[in-house]
PDB file of N, CA and C in Angstrom:
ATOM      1  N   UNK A   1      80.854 124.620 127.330  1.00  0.00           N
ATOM      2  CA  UNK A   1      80.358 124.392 125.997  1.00  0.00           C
ATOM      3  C   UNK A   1      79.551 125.609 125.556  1.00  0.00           C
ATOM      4  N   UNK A   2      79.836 125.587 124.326  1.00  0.00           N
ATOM      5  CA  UNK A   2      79.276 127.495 124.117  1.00  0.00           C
ATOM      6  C   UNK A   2      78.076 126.570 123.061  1.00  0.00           C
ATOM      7  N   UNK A   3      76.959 127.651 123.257  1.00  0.00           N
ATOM      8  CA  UNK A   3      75.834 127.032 122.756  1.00  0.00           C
ATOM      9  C   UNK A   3      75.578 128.447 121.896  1.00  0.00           C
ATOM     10  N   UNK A   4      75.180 128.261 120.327  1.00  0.00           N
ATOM     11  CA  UNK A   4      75.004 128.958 119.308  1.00  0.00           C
ATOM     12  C   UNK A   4      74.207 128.969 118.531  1.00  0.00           C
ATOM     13  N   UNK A   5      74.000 129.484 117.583  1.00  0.00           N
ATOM     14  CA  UNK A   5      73.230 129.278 116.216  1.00  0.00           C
ATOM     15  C   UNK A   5      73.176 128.071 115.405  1.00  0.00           C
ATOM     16  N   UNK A   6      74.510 128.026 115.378  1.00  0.00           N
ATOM     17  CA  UNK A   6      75.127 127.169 114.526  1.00  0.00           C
ATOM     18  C   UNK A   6      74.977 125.667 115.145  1.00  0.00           C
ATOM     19  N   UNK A   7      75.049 125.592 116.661  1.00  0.00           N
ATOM     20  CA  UNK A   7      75.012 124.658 117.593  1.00  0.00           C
ATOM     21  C   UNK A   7      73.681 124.240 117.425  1.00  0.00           C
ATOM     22  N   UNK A   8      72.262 125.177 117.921  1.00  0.00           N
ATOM     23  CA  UNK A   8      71.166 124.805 117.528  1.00  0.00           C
ATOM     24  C   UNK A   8      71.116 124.552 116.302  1.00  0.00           C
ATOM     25  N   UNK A   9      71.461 124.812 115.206  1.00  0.00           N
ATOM     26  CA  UNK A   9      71.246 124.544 113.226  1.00  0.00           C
ATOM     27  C   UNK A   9      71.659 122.986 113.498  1.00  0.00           C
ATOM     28  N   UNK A  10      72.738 122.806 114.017  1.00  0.00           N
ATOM     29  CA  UNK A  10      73.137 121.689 114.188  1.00  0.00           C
ATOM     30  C   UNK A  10      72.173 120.335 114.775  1.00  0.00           C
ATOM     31  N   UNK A  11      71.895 120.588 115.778  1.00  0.00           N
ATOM     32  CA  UNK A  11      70.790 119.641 116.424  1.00  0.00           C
ATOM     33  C   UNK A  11      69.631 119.399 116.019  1.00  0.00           C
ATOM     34  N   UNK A  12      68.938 120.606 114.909  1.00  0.00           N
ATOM     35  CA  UNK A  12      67.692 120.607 114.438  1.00  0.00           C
ATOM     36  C   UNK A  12      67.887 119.871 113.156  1.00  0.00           C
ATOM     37  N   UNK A  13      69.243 120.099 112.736  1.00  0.00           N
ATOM     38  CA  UNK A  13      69.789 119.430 111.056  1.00  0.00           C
ATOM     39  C   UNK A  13      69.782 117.530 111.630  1.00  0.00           C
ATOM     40  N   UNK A  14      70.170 117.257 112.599  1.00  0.00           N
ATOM     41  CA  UNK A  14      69.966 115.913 113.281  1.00  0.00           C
ATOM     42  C   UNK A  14      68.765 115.186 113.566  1.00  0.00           C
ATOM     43  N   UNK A  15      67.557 116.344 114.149  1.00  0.00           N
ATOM     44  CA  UNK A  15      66.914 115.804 114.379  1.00  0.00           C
ATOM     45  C   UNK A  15      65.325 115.915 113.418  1.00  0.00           C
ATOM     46  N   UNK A  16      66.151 116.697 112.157  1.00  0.00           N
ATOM     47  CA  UNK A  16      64.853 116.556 110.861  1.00  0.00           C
ATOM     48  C   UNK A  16      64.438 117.877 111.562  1.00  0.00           C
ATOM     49  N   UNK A  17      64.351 118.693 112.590  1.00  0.00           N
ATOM     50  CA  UNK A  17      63.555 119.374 112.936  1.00  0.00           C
ATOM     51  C   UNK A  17      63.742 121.120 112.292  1.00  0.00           C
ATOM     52  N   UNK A  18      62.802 121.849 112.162  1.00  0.00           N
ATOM     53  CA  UNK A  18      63.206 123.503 111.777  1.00  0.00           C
ATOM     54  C   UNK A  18      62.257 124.338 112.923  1.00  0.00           C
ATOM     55  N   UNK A  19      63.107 125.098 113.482  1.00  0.00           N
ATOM     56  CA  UNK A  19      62.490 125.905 113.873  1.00  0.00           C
ATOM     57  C   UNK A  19      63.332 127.669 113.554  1.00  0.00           C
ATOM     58  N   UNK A  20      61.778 128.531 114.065  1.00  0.00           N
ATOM     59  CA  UNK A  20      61.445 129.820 113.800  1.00  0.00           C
ATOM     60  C   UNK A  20      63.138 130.792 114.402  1.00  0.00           C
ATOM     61  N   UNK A  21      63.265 131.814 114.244  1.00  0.00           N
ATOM     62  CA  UNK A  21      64.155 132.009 115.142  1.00  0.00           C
ATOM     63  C   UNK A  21      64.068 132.533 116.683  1.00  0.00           C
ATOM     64  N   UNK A  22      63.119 132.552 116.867  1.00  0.00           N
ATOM     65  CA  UNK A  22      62.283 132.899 118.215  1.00  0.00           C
ATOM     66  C   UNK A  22      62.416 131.783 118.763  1.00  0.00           C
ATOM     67  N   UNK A  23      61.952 130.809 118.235  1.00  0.00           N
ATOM     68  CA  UNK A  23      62.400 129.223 118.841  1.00  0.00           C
ATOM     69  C   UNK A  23      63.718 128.919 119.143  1.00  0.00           C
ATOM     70  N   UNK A  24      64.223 129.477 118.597  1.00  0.00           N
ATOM     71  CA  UNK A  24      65.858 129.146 118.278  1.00  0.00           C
ATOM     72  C   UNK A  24      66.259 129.666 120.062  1.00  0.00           C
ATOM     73  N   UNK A  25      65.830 130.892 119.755  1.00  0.00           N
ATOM     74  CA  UNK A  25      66.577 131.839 121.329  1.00  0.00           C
ATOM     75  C   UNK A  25      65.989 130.722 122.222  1.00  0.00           C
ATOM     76  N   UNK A  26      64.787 130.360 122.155  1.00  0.00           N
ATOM     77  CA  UNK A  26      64.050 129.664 123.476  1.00  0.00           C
ATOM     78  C   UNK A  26      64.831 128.681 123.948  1.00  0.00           C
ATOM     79  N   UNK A  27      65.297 127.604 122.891  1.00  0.00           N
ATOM     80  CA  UNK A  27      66.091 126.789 122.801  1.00  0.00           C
ATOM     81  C   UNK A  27      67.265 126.366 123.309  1.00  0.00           C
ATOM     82  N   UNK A  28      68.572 128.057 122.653  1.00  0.00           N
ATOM     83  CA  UNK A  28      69.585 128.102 123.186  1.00  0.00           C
ATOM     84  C   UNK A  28      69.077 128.161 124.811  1.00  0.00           C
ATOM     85  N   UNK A  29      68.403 129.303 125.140  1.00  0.00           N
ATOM     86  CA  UNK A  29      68.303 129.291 126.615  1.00  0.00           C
ATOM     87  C   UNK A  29      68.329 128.347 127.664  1.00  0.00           C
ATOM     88  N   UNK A  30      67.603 127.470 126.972  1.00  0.00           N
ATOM     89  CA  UNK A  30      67.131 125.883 127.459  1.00  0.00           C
ATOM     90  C   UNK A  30      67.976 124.903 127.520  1.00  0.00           C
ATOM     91  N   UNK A  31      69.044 125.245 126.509  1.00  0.00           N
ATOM     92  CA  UNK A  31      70.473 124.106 126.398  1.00  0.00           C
ATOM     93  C   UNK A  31      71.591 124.816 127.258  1.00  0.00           C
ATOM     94  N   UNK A  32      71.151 126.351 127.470  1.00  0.00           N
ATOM     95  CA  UNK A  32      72.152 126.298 128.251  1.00  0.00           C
ATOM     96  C   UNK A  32      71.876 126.302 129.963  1.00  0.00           C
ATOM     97  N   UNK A  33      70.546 126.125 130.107  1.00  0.00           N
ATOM     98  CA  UNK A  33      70.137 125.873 131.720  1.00  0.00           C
ATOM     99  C   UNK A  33      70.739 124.625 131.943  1.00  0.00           C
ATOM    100  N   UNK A  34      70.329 123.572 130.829  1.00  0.00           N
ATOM    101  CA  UNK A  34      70.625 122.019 131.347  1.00  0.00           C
ATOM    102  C   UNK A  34      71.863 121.797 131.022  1.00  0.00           C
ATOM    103  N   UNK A  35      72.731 122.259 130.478  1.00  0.00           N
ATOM    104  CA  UNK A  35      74.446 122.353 130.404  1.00  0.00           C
ATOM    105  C   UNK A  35      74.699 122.808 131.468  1.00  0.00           C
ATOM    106  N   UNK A  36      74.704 124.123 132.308  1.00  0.00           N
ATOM    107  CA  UNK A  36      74.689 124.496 133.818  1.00  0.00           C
ATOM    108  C   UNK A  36      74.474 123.201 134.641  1.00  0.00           C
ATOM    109  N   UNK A  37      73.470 122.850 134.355  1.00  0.00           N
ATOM    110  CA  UNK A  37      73.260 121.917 135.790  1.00  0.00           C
ATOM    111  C   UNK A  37      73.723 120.740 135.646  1.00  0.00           C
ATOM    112  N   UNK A  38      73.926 120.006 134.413  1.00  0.00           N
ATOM    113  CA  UNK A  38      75.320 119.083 134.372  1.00  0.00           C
ATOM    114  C   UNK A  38      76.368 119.331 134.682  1.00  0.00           C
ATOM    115  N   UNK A  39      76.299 120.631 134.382  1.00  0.00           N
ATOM    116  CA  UNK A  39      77.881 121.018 134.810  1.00  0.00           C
ATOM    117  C   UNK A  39      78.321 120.868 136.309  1.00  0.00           C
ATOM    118  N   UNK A  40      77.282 121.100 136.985  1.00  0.00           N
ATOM    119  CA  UNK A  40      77.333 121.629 138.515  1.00  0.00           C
ATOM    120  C   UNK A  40      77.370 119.607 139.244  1.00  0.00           C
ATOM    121  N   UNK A  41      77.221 118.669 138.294  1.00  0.00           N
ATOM    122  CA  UNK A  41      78.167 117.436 138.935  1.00  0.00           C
ATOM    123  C   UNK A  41      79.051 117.632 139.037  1.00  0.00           C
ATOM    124  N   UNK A  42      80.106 118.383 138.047  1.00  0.00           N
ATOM    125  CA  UNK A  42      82.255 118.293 138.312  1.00  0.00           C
ATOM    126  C   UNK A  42      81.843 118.694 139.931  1.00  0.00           C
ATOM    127  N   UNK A  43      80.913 119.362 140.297  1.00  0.00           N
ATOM    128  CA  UNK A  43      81.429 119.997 142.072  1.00  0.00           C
ATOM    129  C   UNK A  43      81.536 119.094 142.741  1.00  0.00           C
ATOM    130  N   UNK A  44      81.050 117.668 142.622  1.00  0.00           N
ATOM    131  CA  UNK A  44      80.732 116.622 143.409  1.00  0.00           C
ATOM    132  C   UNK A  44      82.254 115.547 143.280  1.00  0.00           C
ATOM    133  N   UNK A  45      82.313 115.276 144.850  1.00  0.00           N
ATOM    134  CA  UNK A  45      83.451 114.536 144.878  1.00  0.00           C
ATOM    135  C   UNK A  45      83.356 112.742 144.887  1.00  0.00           C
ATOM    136  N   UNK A  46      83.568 112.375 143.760  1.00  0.00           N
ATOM    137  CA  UNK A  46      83.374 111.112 143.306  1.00  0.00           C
ATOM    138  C   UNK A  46      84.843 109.900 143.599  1.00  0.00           C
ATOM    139  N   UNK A  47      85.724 110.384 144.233  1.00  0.00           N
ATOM    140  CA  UNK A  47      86.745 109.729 144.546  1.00  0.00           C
ATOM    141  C   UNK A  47      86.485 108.362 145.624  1.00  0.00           C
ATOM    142  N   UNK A  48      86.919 107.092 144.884  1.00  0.00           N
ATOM    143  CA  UNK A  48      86.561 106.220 145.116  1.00  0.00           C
ATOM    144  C   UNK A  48      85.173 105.638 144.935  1.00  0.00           C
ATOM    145  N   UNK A  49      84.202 106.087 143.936  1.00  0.00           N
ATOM    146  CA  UNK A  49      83.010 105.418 143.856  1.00  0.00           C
ATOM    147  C   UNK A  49      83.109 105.187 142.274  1.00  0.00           C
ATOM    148  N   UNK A  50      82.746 103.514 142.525  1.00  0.00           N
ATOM    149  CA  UNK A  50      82.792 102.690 140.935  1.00  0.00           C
ATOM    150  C   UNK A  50      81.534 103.279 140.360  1.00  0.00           C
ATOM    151  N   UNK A  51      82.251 103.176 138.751  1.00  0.00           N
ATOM    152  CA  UNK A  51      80.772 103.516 138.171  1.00  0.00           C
ATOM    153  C   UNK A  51      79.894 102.623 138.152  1.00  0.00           C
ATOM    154  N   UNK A  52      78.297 103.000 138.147  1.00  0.00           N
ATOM    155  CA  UNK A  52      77.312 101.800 138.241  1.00  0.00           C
ATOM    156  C   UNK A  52      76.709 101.988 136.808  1.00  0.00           C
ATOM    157  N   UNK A  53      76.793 100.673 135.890  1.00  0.00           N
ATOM    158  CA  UNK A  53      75.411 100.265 135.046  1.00  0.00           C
ATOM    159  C   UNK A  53      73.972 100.560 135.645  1.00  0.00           C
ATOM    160  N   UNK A  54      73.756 100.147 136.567  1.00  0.00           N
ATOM    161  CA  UNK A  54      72.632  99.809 137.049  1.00  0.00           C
ATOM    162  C   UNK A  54      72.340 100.465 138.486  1.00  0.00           C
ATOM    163  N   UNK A  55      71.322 100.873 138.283  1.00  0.00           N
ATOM    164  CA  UNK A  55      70.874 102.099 139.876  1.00  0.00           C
ATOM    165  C   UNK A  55      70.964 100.556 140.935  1.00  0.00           C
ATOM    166  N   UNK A  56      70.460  99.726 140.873  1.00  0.00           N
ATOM    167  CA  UNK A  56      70.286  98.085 142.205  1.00  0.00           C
ATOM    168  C   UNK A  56      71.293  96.927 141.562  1.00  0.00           C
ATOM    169  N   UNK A  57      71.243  95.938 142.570  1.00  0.00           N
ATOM    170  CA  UNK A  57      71.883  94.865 142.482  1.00  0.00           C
ATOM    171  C   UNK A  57      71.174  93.772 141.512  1.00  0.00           C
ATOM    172  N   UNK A  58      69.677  94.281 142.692  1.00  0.00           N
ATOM    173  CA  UNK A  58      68.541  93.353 142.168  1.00  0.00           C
ATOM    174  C   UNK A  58      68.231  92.702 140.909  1.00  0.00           C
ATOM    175  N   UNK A  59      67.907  91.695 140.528  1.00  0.00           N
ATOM    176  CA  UNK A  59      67.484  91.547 138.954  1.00  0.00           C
ATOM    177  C   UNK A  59      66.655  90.510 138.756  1.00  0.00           C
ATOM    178  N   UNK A  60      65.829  90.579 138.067  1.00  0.00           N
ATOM    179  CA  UNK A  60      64.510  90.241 138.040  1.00  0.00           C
ATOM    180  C   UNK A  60      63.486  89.899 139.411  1.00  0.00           C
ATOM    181  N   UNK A  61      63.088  90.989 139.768  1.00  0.00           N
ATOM    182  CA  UNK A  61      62.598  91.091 141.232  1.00  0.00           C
ATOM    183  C   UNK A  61      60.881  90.790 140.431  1.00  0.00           C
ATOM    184  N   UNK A  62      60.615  89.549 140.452  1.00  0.00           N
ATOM    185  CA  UNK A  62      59.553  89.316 139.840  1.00  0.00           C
ATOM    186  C   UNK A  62      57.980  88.894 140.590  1.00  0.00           C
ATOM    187  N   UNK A  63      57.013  89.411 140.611  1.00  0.00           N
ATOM    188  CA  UNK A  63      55.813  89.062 141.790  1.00  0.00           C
ATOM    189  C   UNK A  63      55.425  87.392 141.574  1.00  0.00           C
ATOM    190  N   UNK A  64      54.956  86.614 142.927  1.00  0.00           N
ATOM    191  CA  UNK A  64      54.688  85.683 142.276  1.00  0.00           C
ATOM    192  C   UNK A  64      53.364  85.114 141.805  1.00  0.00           C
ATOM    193  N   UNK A  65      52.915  84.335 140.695  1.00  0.00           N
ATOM    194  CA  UNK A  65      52.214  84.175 140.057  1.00  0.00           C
ATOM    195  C   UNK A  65      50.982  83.685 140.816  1.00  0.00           C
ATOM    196  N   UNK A  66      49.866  84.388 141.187  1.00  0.00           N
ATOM    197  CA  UNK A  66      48.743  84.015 141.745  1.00  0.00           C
ATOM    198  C   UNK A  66      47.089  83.987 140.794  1.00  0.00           C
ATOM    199  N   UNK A  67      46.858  83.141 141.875  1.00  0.00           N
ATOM    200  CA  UNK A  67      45.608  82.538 140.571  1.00  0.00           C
ATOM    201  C   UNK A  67      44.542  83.846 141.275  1.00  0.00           C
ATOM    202  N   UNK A  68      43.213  84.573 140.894  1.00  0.00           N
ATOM    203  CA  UNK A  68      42.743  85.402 141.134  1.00  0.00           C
ATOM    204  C   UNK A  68      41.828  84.971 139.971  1.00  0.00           C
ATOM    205  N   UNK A  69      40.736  85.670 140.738  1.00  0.00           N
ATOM    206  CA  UNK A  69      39.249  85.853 140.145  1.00  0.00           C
ATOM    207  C   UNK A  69      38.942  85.932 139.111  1.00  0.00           C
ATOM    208  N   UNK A  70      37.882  85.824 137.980  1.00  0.00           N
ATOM    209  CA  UNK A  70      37.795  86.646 137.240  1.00  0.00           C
ATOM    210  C   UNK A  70      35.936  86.423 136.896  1.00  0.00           C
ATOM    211  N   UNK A  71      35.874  87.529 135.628  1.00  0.00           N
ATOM    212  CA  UNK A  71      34.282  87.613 135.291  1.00  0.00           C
ATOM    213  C   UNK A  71      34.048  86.508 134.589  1.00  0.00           C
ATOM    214  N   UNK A  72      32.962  86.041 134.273  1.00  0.00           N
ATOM    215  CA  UNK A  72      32.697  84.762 133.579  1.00  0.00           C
ATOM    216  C   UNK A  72      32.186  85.287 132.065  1.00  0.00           C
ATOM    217  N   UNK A  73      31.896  84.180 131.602  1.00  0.00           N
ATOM    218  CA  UNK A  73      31.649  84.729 129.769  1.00  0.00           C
ATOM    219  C   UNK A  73      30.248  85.470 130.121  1.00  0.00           C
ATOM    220  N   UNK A  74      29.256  84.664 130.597  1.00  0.00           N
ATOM    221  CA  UNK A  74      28.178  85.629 130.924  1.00  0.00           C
ATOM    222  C   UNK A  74      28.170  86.749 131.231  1.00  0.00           C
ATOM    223  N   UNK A  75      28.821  87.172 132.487  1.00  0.00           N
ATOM    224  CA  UNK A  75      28.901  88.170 133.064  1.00  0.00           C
ATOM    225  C   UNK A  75      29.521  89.336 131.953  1.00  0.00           C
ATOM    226  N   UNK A  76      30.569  88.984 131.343  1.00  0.00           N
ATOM    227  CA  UNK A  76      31.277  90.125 130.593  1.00  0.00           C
ATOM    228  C   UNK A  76      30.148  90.446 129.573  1.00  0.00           C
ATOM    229  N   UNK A  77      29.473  89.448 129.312  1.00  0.00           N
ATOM    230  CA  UNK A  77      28.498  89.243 127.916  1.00  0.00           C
ATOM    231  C   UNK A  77      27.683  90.537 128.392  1.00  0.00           C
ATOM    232  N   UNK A  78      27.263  90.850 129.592  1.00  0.00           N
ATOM    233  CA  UNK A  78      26.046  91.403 129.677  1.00  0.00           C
ATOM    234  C   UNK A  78      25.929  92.927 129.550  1.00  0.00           C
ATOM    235  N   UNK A  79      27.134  93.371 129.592  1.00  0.00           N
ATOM    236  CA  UNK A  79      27.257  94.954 128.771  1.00  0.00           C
ATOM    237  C   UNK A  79      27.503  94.976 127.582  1.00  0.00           C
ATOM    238  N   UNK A  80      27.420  94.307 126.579  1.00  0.00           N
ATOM    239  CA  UNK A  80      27.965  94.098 125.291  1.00  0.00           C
ATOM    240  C   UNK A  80      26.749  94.396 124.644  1.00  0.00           C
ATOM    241  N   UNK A  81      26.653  95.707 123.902  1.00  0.00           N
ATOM    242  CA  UNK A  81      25.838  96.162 122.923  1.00  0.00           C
ATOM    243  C   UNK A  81      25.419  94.788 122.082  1.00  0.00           C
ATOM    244  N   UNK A  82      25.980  94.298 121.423  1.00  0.00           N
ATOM    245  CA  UNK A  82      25.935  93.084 120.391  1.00  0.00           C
ATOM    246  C   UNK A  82      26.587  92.569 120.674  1.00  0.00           C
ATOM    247  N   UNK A  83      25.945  91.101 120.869  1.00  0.00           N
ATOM    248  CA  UNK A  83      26.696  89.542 120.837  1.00  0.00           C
ATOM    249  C   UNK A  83      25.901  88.177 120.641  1.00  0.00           C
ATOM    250  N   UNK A  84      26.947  87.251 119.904  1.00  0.00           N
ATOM    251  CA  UNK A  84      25.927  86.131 119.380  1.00  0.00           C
ATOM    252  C   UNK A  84      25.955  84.942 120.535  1.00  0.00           C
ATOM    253  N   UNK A  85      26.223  85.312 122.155  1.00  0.00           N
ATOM    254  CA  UNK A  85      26.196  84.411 123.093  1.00  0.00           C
ATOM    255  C   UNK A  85      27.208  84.165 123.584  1.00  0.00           C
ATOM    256  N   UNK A  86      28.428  84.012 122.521  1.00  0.00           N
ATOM    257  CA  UNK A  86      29.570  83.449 122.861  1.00  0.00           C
ATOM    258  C   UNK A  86      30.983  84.839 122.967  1.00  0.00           C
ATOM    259  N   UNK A  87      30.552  85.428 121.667  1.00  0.00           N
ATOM    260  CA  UNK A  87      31.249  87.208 121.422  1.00  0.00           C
ATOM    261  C   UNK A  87      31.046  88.037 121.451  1.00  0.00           C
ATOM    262  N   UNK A  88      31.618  88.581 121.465  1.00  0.00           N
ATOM    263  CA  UNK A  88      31.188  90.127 121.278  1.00  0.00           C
ATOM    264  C   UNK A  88      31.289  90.637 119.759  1.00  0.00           C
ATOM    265  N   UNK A  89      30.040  91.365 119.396  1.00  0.00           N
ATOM    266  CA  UNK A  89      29.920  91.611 117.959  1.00  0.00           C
ATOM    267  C   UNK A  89      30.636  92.745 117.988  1.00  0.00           C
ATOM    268  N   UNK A  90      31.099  94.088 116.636  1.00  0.00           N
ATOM    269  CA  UNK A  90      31.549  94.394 116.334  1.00  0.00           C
ATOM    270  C   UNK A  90      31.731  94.754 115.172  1.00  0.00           C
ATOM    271  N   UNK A  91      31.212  96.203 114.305  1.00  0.00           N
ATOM    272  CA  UNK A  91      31.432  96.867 113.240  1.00  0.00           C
ATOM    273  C   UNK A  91      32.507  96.111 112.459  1.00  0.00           C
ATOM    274  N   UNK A  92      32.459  95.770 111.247  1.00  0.00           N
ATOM    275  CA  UNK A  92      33.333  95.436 110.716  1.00  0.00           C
ATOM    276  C   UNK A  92      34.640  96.650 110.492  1.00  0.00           C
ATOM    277  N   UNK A  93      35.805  96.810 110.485  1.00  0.00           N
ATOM    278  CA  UNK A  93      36.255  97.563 110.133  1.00  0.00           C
ATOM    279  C   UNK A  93      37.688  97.740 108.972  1.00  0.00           C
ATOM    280  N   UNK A  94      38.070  96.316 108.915  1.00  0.00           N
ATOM    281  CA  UNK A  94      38.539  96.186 107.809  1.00  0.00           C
ATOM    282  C   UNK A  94      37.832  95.453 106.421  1.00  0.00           C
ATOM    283  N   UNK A  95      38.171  96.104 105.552  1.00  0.00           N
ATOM    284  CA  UNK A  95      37.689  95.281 104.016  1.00  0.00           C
ATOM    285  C   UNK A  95      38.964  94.750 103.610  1.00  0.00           C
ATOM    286  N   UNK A  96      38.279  93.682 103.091  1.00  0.00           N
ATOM    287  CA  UNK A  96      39.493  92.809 102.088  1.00  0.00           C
ATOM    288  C   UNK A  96      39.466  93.662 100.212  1.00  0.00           C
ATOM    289  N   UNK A  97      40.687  93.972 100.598  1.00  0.00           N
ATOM    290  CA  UNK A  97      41.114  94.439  98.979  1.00  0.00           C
ATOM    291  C   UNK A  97      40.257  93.802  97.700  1.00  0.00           C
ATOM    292  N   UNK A  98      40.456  92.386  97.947  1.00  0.00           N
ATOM    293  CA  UNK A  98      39.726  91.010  96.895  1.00  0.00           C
ATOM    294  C   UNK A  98      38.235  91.903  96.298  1.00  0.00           C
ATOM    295  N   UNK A  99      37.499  91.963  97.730  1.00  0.00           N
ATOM    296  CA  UNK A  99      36.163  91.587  97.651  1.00  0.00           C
ATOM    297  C   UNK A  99      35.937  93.639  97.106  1.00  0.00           C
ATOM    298  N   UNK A 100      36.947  94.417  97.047  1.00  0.00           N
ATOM    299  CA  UNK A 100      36.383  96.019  96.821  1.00  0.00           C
ATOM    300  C   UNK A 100      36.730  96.145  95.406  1.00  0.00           C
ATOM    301  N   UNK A 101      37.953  95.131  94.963  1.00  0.00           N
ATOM    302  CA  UNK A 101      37.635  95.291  93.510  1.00  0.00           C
ATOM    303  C   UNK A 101      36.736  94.136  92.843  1.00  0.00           C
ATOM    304  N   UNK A 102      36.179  93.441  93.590  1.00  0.00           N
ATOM    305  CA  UNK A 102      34.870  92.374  92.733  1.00  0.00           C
ATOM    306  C   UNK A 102      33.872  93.759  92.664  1.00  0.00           C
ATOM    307  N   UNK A 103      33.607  94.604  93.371  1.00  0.00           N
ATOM    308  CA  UNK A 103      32.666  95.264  93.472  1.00  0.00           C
ATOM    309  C   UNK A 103      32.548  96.252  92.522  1.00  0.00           C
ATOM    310  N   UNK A 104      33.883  96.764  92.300  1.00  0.00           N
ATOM    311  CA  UNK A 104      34.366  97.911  90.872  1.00  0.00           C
ATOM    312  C   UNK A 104      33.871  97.087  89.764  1.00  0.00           C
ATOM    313  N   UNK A 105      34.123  95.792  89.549  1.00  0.00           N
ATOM    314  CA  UNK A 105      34.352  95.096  88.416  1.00  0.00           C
ATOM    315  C   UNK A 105      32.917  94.996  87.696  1.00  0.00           C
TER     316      UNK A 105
END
């Protein structure tokens, strides 16, 4: 596969992207290292091996569900800059639209 100008214009026109032409050379260089080393699978002799979907057999190799510890409301409470006992307080940080134009008005 011959890798070009036109080849890079191509991929950058795909992917929204522009680059410099200095970038460009970096680029080609780079598409054509990893074209080389794809390439260098044809050397490998694949006769008789099915293709695989999937690297394992395995499927859903899942841990099982154990009950474990945890901090209590107190406990978490007690690094909490602000809290009313039960939460944790917290800067407001959204405004409601409603209440910023009562305020214009």
């Amino acid at each position: 596969m011959e890798v070009n100008d036109a080849f890079v214009d191509n991929l950058a026109n795909l992917a929204r992207l522009h680059f410099s032409d200095e970038e460009k050379e970096g680029i080609k260089k780079d598409l054509k290292r990893m074209i080389s080393f794809v390439e260098k699978l044809n050397e490998l002799n694949t006769d008789g091996i099915e293709p695989q979907l999937h690297m394992t057999d395995a499927t859903n190799v899942l841990r099982e569900d154990e009950l474990q510890g945890s901090v209590s409301r107190e406990e978490a409470l007690q690094n909490a800059p602000s809290t009313d006992g039960v939460y944790f307080k917290v800067p407001k940080v959204i405004s409601s639209p409603v209440k910023e134009e009562q305020k214009r008005l």
